[in-house]
C-alpha atoms as a PDB file:
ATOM      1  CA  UNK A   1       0.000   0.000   0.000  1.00  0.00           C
ATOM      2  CA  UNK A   2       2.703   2.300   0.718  1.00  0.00           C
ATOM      3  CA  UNK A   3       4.359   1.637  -2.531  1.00  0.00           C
ATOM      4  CA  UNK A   4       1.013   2.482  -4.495  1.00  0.00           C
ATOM      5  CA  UNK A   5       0.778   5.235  -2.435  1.00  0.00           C
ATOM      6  CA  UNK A   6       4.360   6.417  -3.321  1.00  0.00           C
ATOM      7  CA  UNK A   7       4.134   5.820  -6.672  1.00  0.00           C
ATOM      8  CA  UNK A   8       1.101   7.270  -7.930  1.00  0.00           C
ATOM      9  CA  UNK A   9       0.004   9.685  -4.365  1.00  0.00           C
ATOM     10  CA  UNK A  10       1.636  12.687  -6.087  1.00  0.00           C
ATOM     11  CA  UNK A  11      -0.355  11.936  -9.977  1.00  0.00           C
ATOM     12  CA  UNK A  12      -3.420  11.519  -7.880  1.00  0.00           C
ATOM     13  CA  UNK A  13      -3.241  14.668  -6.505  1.00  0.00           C
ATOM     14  CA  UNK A  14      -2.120  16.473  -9.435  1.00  0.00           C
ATOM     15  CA  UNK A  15      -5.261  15.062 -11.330  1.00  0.00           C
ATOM     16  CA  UNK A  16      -7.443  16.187  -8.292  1.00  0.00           C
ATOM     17  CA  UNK A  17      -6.220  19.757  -8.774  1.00  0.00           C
ATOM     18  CA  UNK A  18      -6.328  19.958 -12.729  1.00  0.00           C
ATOM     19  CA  UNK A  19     -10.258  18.817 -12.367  1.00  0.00           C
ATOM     20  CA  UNK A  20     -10.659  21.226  -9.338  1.00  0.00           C
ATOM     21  CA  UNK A  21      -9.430  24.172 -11.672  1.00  0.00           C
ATOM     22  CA  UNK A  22     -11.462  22.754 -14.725  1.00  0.00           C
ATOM     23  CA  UNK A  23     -14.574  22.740 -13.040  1.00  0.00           C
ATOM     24  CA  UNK A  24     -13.978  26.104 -11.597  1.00  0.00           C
ATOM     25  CA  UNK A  25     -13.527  27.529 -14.820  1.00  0.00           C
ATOM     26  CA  UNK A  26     -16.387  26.012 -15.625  1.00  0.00           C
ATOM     27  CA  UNK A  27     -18.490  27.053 -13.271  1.00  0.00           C
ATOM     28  CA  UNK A  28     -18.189  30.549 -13.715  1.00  0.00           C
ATOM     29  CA  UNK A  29     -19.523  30.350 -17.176  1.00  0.00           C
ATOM     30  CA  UNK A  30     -23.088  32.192 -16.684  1.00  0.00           C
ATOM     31  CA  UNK A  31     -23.899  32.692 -20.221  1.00  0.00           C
ATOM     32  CA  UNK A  32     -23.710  29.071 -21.107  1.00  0.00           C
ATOM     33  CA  UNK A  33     -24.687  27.387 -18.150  1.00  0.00           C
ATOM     34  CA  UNK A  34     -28.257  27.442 -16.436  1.00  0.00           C
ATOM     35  CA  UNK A  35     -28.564  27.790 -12.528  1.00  0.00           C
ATOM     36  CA  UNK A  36     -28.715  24.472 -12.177  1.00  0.00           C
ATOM     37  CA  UNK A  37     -25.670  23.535 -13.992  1.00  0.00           C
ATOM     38  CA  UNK A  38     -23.819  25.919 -12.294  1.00  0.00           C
ATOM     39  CA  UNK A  39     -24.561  24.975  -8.939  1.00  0.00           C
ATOM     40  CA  UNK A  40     -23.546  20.851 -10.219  1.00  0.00           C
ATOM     41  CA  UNK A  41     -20.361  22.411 -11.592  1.00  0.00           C
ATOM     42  CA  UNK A  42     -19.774  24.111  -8.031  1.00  0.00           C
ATOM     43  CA  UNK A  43     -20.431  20.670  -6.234  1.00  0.00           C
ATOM     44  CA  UNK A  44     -18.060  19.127  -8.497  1.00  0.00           C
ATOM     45  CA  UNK A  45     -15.663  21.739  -7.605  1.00  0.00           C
ATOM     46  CA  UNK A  46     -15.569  21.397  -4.079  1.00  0.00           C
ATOM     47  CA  UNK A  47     -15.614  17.871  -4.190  1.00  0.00           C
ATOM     48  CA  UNK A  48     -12.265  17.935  -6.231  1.00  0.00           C
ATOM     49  CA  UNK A  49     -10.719  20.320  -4.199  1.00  0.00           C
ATOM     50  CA  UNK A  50     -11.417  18.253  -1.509  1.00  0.00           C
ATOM     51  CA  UNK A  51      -9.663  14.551  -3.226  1.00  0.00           C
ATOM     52  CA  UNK A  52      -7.028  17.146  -3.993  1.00  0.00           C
ATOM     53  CA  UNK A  53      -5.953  18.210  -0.744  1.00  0.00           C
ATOM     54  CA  UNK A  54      -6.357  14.820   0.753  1.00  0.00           C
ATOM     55  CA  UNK A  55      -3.788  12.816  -1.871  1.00  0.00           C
ATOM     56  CA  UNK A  56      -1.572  15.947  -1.014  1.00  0.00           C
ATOM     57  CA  UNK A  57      -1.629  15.291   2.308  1.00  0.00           C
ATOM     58  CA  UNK A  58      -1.058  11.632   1.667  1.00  0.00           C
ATOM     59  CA  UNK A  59       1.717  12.156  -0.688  1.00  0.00           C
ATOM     60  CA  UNK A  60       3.822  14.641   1.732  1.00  0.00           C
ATOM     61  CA  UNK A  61       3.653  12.037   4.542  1.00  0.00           C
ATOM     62  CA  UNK A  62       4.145   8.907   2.103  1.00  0.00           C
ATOM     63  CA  UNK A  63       7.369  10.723   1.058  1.00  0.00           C
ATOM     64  CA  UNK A  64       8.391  11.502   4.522  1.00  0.00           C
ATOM     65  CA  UNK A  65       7.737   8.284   6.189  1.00  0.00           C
ATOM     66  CA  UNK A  66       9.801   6.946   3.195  1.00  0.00           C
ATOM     67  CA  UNK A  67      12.832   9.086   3.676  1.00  0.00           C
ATOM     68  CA  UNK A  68      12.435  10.270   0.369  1.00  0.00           C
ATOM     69  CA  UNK A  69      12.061  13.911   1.432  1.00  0.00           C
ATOM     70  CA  UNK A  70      13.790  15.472   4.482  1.00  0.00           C
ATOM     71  CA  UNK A  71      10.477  17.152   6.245  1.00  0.00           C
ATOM     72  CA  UNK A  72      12.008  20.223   6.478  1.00  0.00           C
ATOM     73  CA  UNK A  73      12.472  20.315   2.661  1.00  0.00           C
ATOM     74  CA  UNK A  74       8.964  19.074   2.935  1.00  0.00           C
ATOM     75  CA  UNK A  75       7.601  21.903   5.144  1.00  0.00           C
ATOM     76  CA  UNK A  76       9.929  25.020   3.998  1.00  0.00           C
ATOM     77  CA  UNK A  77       9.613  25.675   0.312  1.00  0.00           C
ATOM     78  CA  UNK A  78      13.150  26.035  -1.234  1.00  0.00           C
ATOM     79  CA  UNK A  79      14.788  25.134   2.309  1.00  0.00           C
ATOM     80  CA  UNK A  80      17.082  22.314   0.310  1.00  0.00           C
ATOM     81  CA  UNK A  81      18.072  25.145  -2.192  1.00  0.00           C
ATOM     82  CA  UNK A  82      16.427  26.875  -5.601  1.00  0.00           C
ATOM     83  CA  UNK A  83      19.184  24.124  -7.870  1.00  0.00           C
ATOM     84  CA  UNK A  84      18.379  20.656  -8.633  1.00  0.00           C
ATOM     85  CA  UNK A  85      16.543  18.127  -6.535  1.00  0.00           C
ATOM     86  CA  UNK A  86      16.112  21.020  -3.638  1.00  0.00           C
ATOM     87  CA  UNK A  87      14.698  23.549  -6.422  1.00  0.00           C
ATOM     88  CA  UNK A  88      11.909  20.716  -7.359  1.00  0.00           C
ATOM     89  CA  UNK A  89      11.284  19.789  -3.947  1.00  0.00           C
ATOM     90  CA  UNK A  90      10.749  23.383  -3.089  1.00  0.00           C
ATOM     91  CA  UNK A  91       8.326  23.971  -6.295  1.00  0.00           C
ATOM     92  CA  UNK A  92       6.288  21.114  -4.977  1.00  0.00           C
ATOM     93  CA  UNK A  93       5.938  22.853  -1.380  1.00  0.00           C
ATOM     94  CA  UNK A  94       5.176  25.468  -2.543  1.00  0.00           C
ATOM     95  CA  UNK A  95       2.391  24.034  -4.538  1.00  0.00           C
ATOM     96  CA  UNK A  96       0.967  22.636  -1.588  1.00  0.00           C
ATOM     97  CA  UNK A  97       0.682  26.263   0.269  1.00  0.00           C
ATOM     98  CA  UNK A  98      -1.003  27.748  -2.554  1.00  0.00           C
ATOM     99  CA  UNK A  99      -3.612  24.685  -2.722  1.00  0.00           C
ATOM    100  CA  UNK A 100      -4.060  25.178   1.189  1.00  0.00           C
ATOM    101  CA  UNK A 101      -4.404  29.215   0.420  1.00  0.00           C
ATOM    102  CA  UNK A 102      -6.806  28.202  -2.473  1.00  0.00           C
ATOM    103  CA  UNK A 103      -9.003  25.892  -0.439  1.00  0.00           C
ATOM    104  CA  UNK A 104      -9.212  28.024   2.534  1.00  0.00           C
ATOM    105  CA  UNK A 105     -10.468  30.696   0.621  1.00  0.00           C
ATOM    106  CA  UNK A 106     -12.932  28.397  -1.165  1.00  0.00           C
ATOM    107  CA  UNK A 107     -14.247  27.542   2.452  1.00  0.00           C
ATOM    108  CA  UNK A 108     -14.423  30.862   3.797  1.00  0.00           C
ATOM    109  CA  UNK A 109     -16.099  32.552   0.550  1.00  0.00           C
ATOM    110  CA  UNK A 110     -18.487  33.999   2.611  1.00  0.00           C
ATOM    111  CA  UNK A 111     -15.840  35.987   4.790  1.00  0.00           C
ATOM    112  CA  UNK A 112     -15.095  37.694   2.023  1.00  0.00           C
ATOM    113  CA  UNK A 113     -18.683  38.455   0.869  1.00  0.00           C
ATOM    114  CA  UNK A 114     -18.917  41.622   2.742  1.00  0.00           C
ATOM    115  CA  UNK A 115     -18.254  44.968   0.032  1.00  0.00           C
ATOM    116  CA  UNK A 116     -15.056  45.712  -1.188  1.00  0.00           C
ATOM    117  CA  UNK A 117     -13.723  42.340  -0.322  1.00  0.00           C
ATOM    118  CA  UNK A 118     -14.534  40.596  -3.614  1.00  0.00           C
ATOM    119  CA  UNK A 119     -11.115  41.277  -5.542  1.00  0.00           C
ATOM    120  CA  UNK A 120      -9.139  39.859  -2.378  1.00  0.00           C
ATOM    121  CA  UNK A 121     -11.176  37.001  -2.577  1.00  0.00           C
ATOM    122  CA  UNK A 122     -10.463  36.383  -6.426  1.00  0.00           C
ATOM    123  CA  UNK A 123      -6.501  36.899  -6.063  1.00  0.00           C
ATOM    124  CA  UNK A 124      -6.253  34.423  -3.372  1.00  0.00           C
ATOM    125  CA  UNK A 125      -8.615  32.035  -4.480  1.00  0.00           C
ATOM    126  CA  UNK A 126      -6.499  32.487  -8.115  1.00  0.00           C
ATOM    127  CA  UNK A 127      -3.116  30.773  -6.039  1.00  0.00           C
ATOM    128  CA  UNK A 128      -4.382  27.555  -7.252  1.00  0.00           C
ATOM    129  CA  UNK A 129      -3.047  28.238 -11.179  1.00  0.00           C
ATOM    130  CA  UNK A 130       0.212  29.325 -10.122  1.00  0.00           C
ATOM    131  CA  UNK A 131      -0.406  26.156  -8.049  1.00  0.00           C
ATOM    132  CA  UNK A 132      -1.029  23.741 -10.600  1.00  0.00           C
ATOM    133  CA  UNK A 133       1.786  25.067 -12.833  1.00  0.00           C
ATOM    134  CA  UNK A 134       4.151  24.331  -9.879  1.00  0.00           C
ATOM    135  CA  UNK A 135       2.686  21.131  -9.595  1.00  0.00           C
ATOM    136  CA  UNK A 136       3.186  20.271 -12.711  1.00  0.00           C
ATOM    137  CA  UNK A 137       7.018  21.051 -13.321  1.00  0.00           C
ATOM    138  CA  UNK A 138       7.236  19.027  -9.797  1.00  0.00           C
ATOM    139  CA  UNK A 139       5.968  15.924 -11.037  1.00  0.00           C
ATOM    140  CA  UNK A 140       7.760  15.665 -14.097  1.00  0.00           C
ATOM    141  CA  UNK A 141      11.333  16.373 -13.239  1.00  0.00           C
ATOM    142  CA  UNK A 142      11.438  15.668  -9.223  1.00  0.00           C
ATOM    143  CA  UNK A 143      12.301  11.971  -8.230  1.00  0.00           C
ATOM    144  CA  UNK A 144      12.017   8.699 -10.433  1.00  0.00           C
ATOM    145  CA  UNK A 145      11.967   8.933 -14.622  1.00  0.00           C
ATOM    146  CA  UNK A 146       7.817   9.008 -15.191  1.00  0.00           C
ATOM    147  CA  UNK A 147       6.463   6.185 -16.743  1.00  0.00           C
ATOM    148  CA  UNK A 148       4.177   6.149 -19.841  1.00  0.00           C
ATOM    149  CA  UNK A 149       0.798   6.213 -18.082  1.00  0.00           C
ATOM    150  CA  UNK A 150       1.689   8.931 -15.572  1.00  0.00           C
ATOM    151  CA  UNK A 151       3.260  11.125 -19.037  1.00  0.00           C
ATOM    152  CA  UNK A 152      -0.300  10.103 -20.617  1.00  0.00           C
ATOM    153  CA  UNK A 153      -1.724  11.660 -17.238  1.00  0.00           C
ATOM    154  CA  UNK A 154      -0.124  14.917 -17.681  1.00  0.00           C
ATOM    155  CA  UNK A 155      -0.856  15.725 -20.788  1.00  0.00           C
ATOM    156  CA  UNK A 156      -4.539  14.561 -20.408  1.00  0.00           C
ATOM    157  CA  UNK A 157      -4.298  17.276 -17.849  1.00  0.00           C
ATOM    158  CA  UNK A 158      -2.537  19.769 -19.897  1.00  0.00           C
ATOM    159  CA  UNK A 159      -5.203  19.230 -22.764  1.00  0.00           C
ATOM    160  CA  UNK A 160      -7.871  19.617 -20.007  1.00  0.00           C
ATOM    161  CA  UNK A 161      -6.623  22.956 -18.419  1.00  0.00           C
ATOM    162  CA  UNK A 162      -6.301  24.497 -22.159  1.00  0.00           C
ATOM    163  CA  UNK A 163      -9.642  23.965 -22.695  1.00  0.00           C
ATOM    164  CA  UNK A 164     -11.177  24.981 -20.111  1.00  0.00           C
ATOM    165  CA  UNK A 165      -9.457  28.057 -20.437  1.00  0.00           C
ATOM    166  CA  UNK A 166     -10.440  28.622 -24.540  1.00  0.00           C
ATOM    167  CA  UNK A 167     -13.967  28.137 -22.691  1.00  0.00           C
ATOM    168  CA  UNK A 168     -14.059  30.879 -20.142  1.00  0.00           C
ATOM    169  CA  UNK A 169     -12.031  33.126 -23.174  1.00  0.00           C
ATOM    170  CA  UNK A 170     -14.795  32.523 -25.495  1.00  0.00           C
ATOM    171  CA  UNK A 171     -17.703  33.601 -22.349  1.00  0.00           C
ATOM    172  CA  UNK A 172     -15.804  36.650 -21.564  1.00  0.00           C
ATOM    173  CA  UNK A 173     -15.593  37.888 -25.115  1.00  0.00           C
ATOM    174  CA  UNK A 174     -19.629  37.116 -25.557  1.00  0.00           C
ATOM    175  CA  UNK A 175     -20.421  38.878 -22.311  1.00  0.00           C
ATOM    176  CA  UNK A 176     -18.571  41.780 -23.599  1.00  0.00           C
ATOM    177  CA  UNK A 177     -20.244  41.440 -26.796  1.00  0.00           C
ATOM    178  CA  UNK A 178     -23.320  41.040 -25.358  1.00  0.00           C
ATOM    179  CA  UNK A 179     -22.620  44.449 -23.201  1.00  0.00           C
ATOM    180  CA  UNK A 180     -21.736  46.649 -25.977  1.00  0.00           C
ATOM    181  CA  UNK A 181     -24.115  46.076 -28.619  1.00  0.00           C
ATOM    182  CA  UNK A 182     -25.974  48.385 -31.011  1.00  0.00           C
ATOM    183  CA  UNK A 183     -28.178  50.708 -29.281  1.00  0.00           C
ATOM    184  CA  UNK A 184     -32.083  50.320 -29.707  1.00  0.00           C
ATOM    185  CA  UNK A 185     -33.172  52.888 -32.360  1.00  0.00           C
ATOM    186  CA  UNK A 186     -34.889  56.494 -31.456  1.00  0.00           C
ATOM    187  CA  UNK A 187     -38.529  56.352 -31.255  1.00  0.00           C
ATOM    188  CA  UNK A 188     -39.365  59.304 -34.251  1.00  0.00           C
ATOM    189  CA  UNK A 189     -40.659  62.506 -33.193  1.00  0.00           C
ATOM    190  CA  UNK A 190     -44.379  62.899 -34.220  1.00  0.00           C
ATOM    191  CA  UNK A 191     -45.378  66.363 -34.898  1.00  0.00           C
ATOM    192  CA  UNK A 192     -49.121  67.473 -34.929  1.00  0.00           C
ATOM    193  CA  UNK A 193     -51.124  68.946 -37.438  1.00  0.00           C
ATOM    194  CA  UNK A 194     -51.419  73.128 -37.202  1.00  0.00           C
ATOM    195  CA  UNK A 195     -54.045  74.819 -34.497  1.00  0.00           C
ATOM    196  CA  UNK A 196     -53.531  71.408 -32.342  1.00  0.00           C
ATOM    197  CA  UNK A 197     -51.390  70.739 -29.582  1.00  0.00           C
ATOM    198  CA  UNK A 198     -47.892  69.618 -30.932  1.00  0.00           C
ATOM    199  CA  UNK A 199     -46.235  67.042 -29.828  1.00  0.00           C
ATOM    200  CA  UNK A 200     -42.481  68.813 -28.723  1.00  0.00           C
ATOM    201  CA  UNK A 201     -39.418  66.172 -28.580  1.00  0.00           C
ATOM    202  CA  UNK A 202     -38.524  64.516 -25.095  1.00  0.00           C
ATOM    203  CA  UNK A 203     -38.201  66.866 -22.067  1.00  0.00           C
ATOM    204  CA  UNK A 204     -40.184  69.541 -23.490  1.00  0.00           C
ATOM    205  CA  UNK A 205     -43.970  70.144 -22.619  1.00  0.00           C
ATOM    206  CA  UNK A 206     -46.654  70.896 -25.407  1.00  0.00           C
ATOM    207  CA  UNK A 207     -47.373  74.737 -26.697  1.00  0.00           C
ATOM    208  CA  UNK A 208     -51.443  75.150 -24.907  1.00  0.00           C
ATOM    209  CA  UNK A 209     -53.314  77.001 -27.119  1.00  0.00           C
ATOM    210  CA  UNK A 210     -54.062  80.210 -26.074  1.00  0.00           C
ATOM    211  CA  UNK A 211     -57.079  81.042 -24.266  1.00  0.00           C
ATOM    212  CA  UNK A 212     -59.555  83.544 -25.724  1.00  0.00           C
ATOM    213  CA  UNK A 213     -62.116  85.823 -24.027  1.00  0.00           C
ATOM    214  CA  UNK A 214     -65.499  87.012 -26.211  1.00  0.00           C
ATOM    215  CA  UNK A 215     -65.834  91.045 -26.307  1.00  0.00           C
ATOM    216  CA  UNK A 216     -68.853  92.135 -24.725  1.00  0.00           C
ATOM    217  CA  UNK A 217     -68.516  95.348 -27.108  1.00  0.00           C
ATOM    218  CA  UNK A 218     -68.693  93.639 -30.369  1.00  0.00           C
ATOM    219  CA  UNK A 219     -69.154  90.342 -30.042  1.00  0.00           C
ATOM    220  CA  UNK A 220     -65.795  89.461 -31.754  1.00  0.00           C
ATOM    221  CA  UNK A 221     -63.632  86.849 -30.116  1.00  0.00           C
ATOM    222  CA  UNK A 222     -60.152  88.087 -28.603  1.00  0.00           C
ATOM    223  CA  UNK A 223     -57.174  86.823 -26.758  1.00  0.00           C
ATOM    224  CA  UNK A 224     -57.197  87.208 -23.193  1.00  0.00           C
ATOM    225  CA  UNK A 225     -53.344  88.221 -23.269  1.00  0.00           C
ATOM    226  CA  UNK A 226     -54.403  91.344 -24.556  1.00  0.00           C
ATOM    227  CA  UNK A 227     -56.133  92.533 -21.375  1.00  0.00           C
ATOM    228  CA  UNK A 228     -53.811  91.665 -18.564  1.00  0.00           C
ATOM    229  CA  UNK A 229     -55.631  93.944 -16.274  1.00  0.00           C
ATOM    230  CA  UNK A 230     -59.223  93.513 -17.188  1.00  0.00           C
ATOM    231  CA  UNK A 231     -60.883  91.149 -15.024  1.00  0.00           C
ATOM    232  CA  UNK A 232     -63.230  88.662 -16.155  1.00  0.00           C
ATOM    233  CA  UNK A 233     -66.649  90.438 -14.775  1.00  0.00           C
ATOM    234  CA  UNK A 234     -70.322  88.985 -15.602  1.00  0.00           C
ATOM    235  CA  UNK A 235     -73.179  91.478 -16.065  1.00  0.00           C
ATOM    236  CA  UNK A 236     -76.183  91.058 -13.991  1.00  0.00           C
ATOM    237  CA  UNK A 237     -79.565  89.996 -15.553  1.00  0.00           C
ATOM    238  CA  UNK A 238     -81.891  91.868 -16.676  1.00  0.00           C
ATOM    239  CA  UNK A 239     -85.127  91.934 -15.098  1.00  0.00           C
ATOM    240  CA  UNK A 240     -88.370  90.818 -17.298  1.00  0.00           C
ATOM    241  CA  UNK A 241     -90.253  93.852 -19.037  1.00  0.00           C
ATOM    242  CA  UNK A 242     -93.651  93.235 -16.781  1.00  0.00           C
ATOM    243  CA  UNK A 243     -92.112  93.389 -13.448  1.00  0.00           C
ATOM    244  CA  UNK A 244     -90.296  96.803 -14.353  1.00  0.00           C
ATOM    245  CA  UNK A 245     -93.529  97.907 -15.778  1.00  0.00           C
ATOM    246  CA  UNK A 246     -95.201  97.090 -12.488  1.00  0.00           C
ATOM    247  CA  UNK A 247     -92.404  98.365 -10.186  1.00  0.00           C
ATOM    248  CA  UNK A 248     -92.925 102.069 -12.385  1.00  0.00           C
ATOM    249  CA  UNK A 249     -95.709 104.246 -11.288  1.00  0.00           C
ATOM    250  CA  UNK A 250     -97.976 105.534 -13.412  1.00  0.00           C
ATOM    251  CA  UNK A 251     -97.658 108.751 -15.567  1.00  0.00           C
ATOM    252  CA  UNK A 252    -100.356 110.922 -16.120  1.00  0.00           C
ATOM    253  CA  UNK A 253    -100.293 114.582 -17.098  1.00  0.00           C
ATOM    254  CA  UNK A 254    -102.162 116.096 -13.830  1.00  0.00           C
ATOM    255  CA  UNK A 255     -99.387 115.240 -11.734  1.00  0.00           C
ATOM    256  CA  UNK A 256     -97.060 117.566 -13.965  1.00  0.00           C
ATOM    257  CA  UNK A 257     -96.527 121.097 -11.937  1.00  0.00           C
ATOM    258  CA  UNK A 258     -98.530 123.818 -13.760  1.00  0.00           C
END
């Protein structure tokens, strides 16, 4: 078991984390994915994040226990030296931080949830590419000569990365698209027909026709503009011809002074 372990703990882990980056590439995709795809591609996500960290785990201790790593080396990234056998050791430590630093942030998403604390969030959850790139060079140059199937591994997972990445280029540059389309036409201005209210462009309210008074004079029809001052008065009515007949007294020639 330890042998297995040692021999194919560190491929394990490095397939883990290429499917944990696929599938978060993948998950981001809004425009191409529905809700509920999204929140499968999430669960896968985690879930490979998870295997990831665990054969990592397994893999530092196998090589440990084995004397195949001092655990200094193992612990300090580059402790051994930056040449050789000490550089690769050191790229693989250091690609075990960074998939630490990108699962704790994947945990604790909602820490970061608060405004302003989105961009932090992305750069440190991003540590798992430089991760995986580390990871990579690790695995094909530090210890033992690869066999075929673990080269055939790598590659799968190099093929894998690449297109996961053409994927989220091709979203981005259709949510751009998308964003900075041709605007919607202008609606045409309508203009009404002469003595009617016309209909002004946007923003501006419609000329009223103006408001005429009838002269009492002549019985003409003029605007009320012209007689600022004049107030609008209304004459009394006239009384009927019999009761102003009965309300006069009666004339008669003997009341005339002689």
């Amino acid at each position: 078991m330890n042998r297995f372990l040692d021999h194919t703990g560190g491929v394990l882990a490095l397939v883990s984390l290429t499917a944990t980056v696929v599938w978060g590439l993948i998950a981001t995709g809004r425009l191409l994915l529905g809700p509920r795809a999204r929140l499968l591609a999430q669960a896968v996500h985690r879930a490979t994040a998870v295997c990831a960290l665990g054969f990592l785990l397994t893999h530092i201790a196998v090589k440990v226990a084995e004397a195949h790593a001092a655990p200094v080396a193992a612990l300090v990234p580059f402790a051994s030296g930056v040449c050789g056998a000490g550089g690769l050791i050191g790229l693989g430590s250091l690609a075990a931080y960074l998939m630490v630093l990108a699962g704790a942030t994947g945990a604790l998403r909602s820490a970061f949830a608060g405004k302003g604390h989105a961009r932090r969030w992305r750069a440190l959850h991003a540590c798992a590419y430089p991760a995986w790139c580390a990871a990579v060079l690790h695995g094909l140059n530090a210890g033992r000569e690869p066999s075929g199937w673990v080269t055939a591994c790598y590659g799968l997972c190099l093929v894998a990365v690449a297109a996961a990445l053409a994927f989220r280029y091709v979203r981005v540059r259709r949510g751009r698209a998308a964003a900075t389309g041709p605007a919607a036409p202008a609606a045409p201005v309508r203009t009404a027909a002469p003595g009617r209210h016309a209909v002004a462009s946007a923003g501006t309210a419609p000329v009223p026709r103006p408001v005429r008074s009838r002269s009492r004079t002549s019985g003409a029809h003029a605007p009320a503009a012209l007689f600022p001052g004049r107030p609008r008065t209304r004459s009394a009515p006239r009384a009927p011809r019999g009761a102003a007949a009965l309300g006069r007294a009666p004339h008669s020639g003997s009341g005339r002074a002689r």
